[in-house]
N, C-alpha and C. Protein backbone atom coordinates (compact mmCIF):
# COMPACT_ATOMS: atom_id res chain seq x y z
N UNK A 1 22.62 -35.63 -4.29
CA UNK A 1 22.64 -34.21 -4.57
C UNK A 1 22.03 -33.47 -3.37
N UNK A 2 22.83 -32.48 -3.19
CA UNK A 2 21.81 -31.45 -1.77
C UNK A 2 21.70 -29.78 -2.53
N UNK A 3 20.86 -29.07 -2.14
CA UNK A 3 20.75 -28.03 -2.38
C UNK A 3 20.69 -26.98 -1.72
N UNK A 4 21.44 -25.81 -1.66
CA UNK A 4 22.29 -25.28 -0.13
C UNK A 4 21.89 -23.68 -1.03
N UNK A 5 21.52 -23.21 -0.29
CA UNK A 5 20.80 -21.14 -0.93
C UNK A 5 22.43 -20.73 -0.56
N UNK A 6 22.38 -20.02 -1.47
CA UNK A 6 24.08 -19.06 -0.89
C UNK A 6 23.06 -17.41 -1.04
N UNK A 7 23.15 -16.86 0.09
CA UNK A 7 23.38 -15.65 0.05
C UNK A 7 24.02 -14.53 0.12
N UNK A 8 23.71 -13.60 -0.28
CA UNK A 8 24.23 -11.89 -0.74
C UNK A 8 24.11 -10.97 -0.11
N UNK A 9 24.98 -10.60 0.76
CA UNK A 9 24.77 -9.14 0.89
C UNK A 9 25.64 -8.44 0.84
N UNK A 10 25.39 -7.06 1.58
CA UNK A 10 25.90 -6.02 0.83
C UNK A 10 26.84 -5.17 2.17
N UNK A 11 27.26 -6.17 2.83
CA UNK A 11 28.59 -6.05 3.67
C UNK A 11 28.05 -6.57 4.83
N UNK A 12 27.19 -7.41 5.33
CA UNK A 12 26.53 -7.36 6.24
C UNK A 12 26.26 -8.84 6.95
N UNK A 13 27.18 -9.45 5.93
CA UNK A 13 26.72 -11.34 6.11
C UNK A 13 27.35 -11.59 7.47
N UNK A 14 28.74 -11.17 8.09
CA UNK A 14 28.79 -11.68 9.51
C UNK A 14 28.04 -11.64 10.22
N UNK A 15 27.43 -10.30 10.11
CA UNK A 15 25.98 -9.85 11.26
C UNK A 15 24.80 -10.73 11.09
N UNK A 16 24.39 -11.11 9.71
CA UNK A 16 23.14 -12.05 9.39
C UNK A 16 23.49 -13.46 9.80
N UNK A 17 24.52 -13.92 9.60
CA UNK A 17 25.16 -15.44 10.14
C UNK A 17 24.69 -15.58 11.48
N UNK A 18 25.29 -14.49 12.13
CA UNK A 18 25.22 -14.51 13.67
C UNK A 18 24.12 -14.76 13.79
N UNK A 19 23.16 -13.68 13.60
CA UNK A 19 22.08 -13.64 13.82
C UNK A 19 20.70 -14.91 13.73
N UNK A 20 21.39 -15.65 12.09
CA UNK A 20 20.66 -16.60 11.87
C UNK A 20 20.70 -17.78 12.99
N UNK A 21 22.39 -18.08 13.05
CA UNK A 21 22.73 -19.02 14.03
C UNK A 21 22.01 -18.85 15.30
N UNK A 22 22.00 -17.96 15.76
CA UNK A 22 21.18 -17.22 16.78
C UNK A 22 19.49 -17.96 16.73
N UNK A 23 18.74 -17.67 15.64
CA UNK A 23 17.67 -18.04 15.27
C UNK A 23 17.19 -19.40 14.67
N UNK A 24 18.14 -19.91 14.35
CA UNK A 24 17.69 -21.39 13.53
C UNK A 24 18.96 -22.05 14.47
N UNK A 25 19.64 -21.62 15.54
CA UNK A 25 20.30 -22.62 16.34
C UNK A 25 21.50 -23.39 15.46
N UNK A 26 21.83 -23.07 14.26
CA UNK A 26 22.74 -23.09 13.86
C UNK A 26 24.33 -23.28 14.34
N UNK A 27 25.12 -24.17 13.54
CA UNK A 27 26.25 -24.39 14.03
C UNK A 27 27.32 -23.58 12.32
N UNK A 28 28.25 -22.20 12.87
CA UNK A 28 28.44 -21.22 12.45
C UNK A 28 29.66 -22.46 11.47
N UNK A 29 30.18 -21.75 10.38
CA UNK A 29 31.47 -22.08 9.65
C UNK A 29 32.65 -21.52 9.92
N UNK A 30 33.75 -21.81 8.84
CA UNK A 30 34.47 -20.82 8.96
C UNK A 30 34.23 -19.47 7.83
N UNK A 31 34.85 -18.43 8.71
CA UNK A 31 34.75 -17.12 7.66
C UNK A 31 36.36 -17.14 6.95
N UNK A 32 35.75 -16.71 5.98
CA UNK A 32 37.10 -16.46 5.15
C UNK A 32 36.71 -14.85 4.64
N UNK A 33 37.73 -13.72 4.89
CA UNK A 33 37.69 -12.51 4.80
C UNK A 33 38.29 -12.23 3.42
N UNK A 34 37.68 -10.90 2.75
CA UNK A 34 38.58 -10.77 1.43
C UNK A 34 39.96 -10.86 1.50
N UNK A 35 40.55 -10.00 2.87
CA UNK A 35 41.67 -9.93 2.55
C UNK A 35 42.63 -10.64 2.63
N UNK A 36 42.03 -11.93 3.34
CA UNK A 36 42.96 -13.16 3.52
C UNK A 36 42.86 -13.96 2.30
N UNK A 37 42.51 -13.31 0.90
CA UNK A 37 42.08 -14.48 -0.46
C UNK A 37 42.88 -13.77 -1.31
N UNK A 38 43.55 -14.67 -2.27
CA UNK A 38 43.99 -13.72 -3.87
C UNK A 38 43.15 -12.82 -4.29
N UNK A 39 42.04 -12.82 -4.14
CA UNK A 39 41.31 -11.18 -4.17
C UNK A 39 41.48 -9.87 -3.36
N UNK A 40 42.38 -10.08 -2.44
CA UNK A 40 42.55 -9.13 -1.55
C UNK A 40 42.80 -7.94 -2.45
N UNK A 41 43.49 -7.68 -3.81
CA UNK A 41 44.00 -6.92 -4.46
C UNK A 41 42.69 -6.22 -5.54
N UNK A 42 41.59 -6.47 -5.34
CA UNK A 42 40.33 -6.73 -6.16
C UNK A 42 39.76 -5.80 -5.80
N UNK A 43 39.84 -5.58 -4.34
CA UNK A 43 38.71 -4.89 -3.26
C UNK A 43 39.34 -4.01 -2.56
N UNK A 44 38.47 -2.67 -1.95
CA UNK A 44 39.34 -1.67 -1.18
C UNK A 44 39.49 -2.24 -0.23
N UNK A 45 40.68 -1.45 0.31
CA UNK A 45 41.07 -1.78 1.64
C UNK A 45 40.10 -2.17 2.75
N UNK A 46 39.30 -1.08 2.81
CA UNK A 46 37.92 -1.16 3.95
C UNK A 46 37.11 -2.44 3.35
N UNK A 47 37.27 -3.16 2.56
CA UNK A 47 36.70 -4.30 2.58
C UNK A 47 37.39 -5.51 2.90
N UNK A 48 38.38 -5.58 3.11
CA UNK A 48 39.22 -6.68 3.91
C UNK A 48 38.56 -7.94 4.79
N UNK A 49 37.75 -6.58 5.64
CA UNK A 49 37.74 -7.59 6.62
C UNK A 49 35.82 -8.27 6.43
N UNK A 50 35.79 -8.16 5.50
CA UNK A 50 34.10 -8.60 4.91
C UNK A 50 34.19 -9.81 4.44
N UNK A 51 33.40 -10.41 5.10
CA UNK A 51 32.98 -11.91 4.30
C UNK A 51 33.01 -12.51 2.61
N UNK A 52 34.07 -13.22 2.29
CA UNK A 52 34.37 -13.59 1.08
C UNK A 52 33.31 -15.20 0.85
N UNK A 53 33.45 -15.93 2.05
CA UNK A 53 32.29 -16.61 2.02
C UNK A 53 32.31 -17.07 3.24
N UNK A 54 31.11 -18.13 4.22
CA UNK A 54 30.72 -18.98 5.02
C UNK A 54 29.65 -19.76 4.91
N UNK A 55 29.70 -20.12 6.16
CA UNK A 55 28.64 -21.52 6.08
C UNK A 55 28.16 -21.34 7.41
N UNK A 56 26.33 -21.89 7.68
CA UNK A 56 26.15 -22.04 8.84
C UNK A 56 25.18 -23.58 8.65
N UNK A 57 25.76 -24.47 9.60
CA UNK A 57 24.90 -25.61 9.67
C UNK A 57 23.76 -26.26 10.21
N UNK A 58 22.73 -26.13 10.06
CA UNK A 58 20.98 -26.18 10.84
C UNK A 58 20.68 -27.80 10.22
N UNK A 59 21.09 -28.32 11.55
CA UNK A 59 20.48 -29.94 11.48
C UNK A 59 21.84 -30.59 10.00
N UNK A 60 20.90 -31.24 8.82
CA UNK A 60 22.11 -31.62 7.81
C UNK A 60 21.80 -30.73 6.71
N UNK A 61 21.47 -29.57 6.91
CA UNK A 61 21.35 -28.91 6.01
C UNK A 61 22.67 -27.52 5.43
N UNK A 62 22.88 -27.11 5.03
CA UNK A 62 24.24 -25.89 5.02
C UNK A 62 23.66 -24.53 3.91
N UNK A 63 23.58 -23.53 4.69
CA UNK A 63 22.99 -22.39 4.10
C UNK A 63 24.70 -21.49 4.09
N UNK A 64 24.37 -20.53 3.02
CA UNK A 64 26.36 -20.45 2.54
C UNK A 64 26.04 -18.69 2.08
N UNK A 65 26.81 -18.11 2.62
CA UNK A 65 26.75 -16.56 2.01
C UNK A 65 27.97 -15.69 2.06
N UNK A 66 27.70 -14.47 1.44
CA UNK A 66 29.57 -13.42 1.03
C UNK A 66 28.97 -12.70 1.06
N UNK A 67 29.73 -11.36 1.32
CA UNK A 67 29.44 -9.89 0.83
C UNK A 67 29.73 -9.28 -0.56
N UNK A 68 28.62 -9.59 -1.27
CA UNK A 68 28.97 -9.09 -2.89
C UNK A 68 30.05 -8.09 -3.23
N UNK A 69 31.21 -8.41 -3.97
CA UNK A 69 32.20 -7.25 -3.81
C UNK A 69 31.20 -6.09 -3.99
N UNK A 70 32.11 -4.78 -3.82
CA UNK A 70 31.42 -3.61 -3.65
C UNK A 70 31.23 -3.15 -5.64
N UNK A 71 29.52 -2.64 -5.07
CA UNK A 71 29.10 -2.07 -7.00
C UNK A 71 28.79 -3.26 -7.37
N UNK A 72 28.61 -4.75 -6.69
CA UNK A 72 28.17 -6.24 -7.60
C UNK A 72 27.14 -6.88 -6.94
N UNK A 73 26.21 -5.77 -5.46
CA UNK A 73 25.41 -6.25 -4.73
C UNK A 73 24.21 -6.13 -5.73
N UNK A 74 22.75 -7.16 -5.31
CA UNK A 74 21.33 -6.73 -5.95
C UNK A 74 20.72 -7.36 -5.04
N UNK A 75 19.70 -6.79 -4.64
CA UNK A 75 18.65 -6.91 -3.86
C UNK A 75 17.92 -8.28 -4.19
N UNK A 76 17.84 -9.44 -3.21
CA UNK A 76 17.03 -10.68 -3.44
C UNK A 76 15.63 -10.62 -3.75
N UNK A 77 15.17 -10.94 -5.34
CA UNK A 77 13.73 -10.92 -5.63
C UNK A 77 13.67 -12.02 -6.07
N UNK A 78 12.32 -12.96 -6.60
CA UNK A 78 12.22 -13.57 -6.68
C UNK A 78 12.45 -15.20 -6.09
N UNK A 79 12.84 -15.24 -5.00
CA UNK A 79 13.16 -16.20 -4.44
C UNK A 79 13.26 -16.16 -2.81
N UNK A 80 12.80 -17.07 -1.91
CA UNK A 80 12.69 -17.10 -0.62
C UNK A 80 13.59 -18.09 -0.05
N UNK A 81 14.08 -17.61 1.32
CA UNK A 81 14.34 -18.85 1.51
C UNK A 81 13.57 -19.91 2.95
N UNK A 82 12.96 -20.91 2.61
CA UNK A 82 11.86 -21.36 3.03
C UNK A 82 12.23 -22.46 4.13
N UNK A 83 11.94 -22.64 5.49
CA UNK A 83 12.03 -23.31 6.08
C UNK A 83 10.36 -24.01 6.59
N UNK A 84 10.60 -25.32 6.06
CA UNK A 84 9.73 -26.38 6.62
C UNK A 84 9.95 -26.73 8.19
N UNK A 85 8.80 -26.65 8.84
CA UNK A 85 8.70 -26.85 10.41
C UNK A 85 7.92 -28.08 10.38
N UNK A 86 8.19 -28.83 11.58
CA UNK A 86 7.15 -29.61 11.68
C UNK A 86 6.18 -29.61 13.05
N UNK A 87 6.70 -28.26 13.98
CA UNK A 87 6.39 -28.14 15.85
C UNK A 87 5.83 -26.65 15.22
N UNK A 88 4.45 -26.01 15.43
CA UNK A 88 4.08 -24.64 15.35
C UNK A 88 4.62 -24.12 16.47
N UNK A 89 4.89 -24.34 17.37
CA UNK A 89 5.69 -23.10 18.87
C UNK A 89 6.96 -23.26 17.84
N UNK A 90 7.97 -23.96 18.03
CA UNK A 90 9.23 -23.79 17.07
C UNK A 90 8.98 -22.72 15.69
N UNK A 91 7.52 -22.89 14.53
CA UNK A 91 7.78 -22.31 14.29
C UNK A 91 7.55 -21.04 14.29
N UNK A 92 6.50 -20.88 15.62
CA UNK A 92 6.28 -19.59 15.78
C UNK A 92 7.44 -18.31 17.04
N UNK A 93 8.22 -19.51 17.78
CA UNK A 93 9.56 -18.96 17.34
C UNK A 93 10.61 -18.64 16.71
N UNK A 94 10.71 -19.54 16.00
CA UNK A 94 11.76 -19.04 14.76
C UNK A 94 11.02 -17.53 14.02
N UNK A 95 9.86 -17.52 13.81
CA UNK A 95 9.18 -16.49 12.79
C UNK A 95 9.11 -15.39 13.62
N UNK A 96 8.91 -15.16 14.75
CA UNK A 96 9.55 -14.31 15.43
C UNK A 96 10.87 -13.34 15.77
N UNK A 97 11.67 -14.70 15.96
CA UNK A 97 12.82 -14.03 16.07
C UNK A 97 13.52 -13.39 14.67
N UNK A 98 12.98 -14.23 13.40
CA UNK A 98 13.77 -13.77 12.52
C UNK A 98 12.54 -12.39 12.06
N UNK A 99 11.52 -11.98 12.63
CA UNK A 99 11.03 -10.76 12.26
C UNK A 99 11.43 -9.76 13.02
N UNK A 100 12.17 -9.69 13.71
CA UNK A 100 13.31 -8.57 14.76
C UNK A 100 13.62 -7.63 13.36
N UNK A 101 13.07 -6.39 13.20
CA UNK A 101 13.84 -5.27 12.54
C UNK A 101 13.06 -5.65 10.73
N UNK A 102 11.98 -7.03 11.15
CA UNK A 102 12.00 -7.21 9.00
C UNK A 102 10.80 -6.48 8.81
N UNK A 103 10.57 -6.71 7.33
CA UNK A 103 9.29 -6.38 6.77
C UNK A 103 8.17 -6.63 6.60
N UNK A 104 7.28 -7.79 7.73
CA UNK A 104 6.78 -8.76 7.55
C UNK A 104 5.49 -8.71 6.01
N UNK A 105 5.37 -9.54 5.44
CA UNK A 105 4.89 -9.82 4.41
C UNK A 105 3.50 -10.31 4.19
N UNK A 106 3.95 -11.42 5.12
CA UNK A 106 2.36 -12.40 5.72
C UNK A 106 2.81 -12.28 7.01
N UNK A 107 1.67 -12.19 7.74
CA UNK A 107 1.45 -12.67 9.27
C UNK A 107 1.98 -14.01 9.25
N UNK A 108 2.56 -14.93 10.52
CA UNK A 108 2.45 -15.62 10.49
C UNK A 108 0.61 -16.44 11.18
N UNK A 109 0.34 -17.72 10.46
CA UNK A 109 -0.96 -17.81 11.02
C UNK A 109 -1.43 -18.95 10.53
N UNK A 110 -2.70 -19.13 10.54
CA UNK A 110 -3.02 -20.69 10.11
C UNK A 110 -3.14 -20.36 8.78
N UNK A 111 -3.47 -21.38 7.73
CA UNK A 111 -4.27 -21.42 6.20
C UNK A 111 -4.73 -22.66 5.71
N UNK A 112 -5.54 -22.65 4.75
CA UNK A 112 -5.64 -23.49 4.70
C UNK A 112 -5.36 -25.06 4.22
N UNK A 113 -3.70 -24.57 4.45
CA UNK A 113 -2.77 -25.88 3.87
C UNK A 113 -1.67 -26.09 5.07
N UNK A 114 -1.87 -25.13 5.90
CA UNK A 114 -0.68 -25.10 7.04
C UNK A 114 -1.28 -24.97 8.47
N UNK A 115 -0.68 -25.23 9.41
CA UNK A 115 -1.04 -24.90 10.76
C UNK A 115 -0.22 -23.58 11.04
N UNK A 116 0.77 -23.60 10.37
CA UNK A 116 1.29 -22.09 10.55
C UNK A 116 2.02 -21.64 9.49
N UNK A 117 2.05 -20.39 8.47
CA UNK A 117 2.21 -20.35 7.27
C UNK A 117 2.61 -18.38 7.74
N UNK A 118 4.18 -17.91 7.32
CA UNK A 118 3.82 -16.31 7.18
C UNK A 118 5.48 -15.98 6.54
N UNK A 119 5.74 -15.17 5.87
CA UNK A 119 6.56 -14.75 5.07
C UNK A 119 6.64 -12.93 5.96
N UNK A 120 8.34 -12.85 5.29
CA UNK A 120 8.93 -11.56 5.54
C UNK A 120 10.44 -11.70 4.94
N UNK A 121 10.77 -10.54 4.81
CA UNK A 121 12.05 -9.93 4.93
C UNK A 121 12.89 -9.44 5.59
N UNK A 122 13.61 -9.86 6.08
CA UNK A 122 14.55 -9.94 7.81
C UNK A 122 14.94 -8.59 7.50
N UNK A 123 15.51 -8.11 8.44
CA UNK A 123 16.73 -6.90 8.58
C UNK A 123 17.88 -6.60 7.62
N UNK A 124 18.08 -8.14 7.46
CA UNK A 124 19.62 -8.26 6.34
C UNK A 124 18.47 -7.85 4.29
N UNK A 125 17.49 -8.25 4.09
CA UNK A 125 17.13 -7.72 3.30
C UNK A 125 16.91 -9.20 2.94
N UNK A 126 16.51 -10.27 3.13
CA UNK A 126 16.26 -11.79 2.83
C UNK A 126 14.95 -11.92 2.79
N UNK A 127 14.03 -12.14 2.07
CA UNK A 127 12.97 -13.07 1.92
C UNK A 127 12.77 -14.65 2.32
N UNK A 128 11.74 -14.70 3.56
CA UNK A 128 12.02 -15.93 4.18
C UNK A 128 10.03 -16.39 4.13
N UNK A 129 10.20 -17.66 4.02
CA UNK A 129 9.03 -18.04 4.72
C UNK A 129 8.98 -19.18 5.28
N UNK A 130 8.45 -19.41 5.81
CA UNK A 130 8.13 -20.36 7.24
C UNK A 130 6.64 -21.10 6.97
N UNK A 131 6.86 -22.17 6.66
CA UNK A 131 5.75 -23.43 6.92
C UNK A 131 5.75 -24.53 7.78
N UNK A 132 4.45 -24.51 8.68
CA UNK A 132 4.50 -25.74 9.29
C UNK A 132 3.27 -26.38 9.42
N UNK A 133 3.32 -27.67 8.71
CA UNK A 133 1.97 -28.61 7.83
C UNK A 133 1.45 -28.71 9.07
N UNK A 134 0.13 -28.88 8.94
CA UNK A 134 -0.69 -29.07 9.77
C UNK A 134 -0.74 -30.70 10.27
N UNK A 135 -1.41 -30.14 11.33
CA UNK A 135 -1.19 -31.92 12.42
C UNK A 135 -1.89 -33.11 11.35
N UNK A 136 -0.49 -33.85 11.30
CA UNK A 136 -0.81 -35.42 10.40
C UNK A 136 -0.36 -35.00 8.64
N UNK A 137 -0.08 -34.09 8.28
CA UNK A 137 -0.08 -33.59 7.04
C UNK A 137 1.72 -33.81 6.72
N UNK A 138 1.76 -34.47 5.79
CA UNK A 138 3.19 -34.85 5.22
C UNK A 138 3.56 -33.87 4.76
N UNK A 139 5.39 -33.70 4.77
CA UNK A 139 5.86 -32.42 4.69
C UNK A 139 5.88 -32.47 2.92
């Protein structure tokens, strides 16, 4: 069994893909657009060319997202999506780059269960946090 976050947004997932790939070094999917799906007839025109779904691949892992048809978007609460580090420069680049434009939440910083531990909300409107166990500490 694997367990893969699909995310939501609200017309905006090509730009966050990129972006992620960009940031977690990611290897991108294919896009499939509304209007190339039997839903094409579902959705306005101006949504055609919006993400119906993809995939981006980080190491063996696969993170998967669409643009909620239009009027079926909701804002991500309750849930993060969490990347385990095991290098603090890695993850104090990654937590960087993906705080370009977010909300940050937590600093990223030490605690006392992590060598580097900080939460935010990117640009795309995602709740992320970032852990990386401290030296010798099993993930």
């Amino acid at each position: 069994m694997e367990l893969a976050p699909y995310l939501n947004f609200n017309g905006q997932c090509e730009a966050a893909f990129r972006f992620y790939a960009r940031c977690l070094g990611g290897r991108p999917g294919e896009i499939f657009r509304y209007g190339g799906t039997p839903m094409a007839d579902e959705v306005p025109v101006d949504w055609h060319d919006k993400v119906m779904h993809t995939t981006l691949t980080v190491g063996h892992q696969v993170l998967m997202g669409a643009d909620s048809p239009p009027g079926r978007y909701e804002t991500p609460q309750g849930m993060s999506v969490t990347l385990q580090m095991a290098d603090a420069a890695e993850a104090e680049r990654v937590y960087g780059e993906l705080a370009e434009g977010a909300t940050i939440v937590m600093p990223l910083g030490q605690t006392f269960w992590a060598e580097r531990f900080g939460m935010l909300v990117d640009r795309f409107g995602i709740p992320w946090m970032i852990n990386c166990d401290a030296a010798g500490q099993a993930a």
